[in-house]
Protein backbone atom coordinates (compact mmCIF):
# COMPACT_ATOMS: atom_id res chain seq x y z
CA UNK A 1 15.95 -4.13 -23.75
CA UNK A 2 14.38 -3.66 -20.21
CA UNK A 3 14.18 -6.38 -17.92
CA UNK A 4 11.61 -9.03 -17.88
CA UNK A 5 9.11 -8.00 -15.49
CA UNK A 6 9.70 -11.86 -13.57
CA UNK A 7 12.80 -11.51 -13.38
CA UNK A 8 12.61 -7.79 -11.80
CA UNK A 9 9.98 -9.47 -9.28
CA UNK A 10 12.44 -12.15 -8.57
CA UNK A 11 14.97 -10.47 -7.91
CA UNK A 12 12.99 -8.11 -5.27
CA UNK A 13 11.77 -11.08 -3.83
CA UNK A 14 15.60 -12.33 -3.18
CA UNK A 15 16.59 -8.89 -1.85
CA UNK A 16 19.01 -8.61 1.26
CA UNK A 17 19.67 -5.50 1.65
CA UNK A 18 18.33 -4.34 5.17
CA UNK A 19 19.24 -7.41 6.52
CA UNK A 20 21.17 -6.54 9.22
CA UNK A 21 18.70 -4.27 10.43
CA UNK A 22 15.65 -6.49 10.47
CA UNK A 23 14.91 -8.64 13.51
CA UNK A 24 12.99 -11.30 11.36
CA UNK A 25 15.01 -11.26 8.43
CA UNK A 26 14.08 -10.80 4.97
CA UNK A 27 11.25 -11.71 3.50
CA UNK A 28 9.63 -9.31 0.91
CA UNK A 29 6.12 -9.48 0.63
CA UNK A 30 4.53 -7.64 -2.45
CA UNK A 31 2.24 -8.72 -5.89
CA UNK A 32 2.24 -6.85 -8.80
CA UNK A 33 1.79 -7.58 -12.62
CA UNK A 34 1.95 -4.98 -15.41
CA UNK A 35 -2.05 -5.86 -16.41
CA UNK A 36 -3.17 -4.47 -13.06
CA UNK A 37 -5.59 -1.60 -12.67
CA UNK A 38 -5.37 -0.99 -9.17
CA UNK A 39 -2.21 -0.16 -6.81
CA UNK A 40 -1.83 -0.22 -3.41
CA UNK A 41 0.80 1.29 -1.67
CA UNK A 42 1.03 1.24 1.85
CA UNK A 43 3.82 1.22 4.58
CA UNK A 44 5.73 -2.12 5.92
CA UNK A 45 4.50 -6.02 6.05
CA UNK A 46 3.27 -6.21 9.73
CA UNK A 47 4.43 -9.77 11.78
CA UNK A 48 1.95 -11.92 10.39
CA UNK A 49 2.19 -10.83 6.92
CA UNK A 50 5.70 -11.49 7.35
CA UNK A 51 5.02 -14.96 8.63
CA UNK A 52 2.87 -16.20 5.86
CA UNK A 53 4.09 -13.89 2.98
CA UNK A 54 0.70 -12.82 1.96
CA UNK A 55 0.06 -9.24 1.76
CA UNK A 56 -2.65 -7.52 4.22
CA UNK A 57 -3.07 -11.30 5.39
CA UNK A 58 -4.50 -10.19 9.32
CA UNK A 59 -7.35 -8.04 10.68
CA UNK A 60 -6.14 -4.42 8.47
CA UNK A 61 -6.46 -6.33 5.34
CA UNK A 62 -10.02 -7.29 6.34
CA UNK A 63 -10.63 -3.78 6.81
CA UNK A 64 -9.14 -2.85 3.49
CA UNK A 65 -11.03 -5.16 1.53
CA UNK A 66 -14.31 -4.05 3.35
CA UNK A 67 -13.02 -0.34 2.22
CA UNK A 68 -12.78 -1.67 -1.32
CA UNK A 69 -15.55 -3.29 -1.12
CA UNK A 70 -14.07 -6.33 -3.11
CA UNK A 71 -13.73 -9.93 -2.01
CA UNK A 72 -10.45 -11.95 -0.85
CA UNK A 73 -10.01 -13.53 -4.80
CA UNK A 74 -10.24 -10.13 -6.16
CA UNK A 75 -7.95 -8.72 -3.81
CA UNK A 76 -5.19 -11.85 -4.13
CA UNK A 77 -5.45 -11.25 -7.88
CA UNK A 78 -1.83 -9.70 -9.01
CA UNK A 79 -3.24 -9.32 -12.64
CA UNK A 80 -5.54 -6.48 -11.32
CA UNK A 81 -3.95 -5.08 -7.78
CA UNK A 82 -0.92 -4.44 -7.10
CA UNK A 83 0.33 -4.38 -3.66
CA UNK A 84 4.17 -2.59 -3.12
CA UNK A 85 4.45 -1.32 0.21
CA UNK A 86 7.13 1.59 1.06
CA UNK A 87 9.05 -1.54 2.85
CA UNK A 88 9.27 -5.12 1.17
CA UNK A 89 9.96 -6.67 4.74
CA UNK A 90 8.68 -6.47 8.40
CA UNK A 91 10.55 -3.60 10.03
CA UNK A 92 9.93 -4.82 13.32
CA UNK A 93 8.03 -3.90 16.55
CA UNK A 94 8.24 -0.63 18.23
CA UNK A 95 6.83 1.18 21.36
CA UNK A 96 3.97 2.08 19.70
CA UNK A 97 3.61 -0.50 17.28
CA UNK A 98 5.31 -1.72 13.94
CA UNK A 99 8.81 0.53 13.35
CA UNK A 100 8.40 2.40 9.92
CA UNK A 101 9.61 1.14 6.89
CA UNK A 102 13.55 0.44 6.39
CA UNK A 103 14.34 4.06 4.24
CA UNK A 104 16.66 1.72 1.58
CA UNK A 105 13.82 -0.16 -0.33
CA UNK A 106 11.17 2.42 -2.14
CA UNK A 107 14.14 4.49 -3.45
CA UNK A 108 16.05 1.53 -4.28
CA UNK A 109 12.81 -0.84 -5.83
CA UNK A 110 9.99 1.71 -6.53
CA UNK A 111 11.56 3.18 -9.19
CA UNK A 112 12.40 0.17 -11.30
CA UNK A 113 9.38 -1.27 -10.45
CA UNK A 114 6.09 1.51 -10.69
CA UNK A 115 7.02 3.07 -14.04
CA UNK A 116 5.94 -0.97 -15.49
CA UNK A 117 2.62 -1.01 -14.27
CA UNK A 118 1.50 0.78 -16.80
CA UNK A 119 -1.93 -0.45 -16.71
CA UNK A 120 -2.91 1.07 -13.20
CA UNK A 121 -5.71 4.02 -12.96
CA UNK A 122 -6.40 4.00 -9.43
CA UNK A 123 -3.49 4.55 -6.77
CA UNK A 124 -4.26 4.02 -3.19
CA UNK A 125 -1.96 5.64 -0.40
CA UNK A 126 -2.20 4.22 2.94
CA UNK A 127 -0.53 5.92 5.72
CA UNK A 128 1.60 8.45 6.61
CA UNK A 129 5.06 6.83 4.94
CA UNK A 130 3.10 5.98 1.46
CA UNK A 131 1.84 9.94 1.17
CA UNK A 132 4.93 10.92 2.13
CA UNK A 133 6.49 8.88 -0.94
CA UNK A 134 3.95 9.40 -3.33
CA UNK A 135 2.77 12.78 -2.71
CA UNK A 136 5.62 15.07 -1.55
CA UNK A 137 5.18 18.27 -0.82
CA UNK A 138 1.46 18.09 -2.15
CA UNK A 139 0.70 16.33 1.20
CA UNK A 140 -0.82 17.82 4.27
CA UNK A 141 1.13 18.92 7.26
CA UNK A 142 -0.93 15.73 9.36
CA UNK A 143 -1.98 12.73 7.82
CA UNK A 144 -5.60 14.18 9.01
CA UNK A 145 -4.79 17.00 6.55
CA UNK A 146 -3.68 14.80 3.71
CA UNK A 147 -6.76 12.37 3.90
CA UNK A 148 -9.08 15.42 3.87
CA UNK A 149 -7.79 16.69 0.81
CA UNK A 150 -8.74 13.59 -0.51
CA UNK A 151 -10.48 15.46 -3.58
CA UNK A 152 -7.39 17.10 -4.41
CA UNK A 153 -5.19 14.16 -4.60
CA UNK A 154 -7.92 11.93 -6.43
CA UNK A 155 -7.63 14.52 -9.38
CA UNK A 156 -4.09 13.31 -9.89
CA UNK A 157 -5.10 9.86 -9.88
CA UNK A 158 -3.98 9.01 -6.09
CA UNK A 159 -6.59 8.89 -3.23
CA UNK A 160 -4.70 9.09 0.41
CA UNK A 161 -6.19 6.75 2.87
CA UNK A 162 -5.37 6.12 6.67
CA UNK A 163 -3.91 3.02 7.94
CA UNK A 164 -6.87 0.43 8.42
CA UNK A 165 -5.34 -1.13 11.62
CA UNK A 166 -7.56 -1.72 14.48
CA UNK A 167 -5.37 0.76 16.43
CA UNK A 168 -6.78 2.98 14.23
CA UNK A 169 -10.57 2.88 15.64
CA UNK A 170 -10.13 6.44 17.50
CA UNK A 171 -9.36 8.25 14.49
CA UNK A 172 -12.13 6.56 12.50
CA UNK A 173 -14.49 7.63 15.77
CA UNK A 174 -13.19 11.19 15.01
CA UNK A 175 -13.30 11.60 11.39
CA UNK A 176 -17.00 10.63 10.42
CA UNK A 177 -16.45 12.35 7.30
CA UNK A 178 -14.16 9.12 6.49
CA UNK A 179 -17.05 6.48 6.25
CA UNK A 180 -19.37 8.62 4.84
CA UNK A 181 -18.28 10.47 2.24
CA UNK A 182 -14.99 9.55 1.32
CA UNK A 183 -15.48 5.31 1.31
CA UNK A 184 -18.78 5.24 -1.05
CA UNK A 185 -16.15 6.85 -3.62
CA UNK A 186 -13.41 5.01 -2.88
CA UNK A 187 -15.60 1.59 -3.52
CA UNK A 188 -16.64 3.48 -7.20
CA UNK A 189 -13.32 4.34 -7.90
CA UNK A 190 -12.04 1.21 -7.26
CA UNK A 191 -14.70 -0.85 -8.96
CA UNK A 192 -14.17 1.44 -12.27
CA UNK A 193 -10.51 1.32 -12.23
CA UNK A 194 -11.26 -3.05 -11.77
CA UNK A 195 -14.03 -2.97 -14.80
CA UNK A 196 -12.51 -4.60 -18.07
């Protein structure tokens, strides 16, 4: 008999493994129930996330949810997203911002922990580490590339997204494809895969 799905969460949520190697310590931040229609995955809890354990809690979440076009209760509802980032726990601060994701926790989490949401017919891949993970070799030589083969990916149930961080403003200026065709079918997608 598998594992009961709390139990699995719990145990995630307890996890120590990168410990050493995280300046804040551990603290995974995720959400996730079997019912949920929608999943999220993007790269690492950023410093504030980490501090209040919310996911997308700080100015890219309020992106994202504009994105989704869905409000803060739908968002925060683990019965219908899911939210498992490549890294459970803040990786830390780099030169150029937050450091990727520790490389122990998707191969050690994801796959105990993906194959139970069963329920999920939209999959949302934000950034560079999360198309990496979930797309292979299917993804594009930049993430540029990947996000314009948006189409593509969508046809396997996966639509690649960039990172909606503020730092990200010059490659939104660039990419006016982004906001005007790819976002009015990301907020359809989403609201079908959300409809009961």
């Amino acid at each position: 008999m598998s594992e009961p799905f709390e139990q699995l969460m719990a145990r995630i949520r307890a996890c120590r493994l990168c410990e050493a190697h995280l300046p804040l310590g551990c603290r995974p931040v995720l959400q996730a129930a079997p019912s949920a229609r929608l999943l999220i995955v993007s790269q690492a809890p950023g410093r504030k996330v980490h501090e209040t354990g919310i996911p997308f809690n700080d100015p890219s979440g309020d992106r994202l949810r504009d994105w989704l076009g869905i409000d803060t209760a739908t968002f925060y509802d683990a019965a219908r997203i899911a939210i498992v980032p490549m890294g459970f726990c803040f990786p830390g601060t780099g030169r150029s911002g937050d450091r990727p994701p520790r490389p122990e926790c998707a191969p050690t989490w994801q796959p105990l922990l993906l194959p139970r949401l069963q329920q999920v017919r939209l999959t949302l891949a934000i950034g560079q580490y999360a198309q990496a993970g979930l797309l292979g070799p299917r993804r594009g030589r930049t993430l540029t590339d990947t996000v314009q083969a948006w189409r593509t990916h969508l046809q396997h149930g996966v639509l690649p997204l960039p990172h909606p961080s503020p730092r990200n403003r010059l490659w939104l200026a660039r990419n006016p494809w982004f906001e005007s065709e790819l976002l009015p079918v990301l907020r359809q997608r989403v609201a079908e895969a959300l409809h009961d």
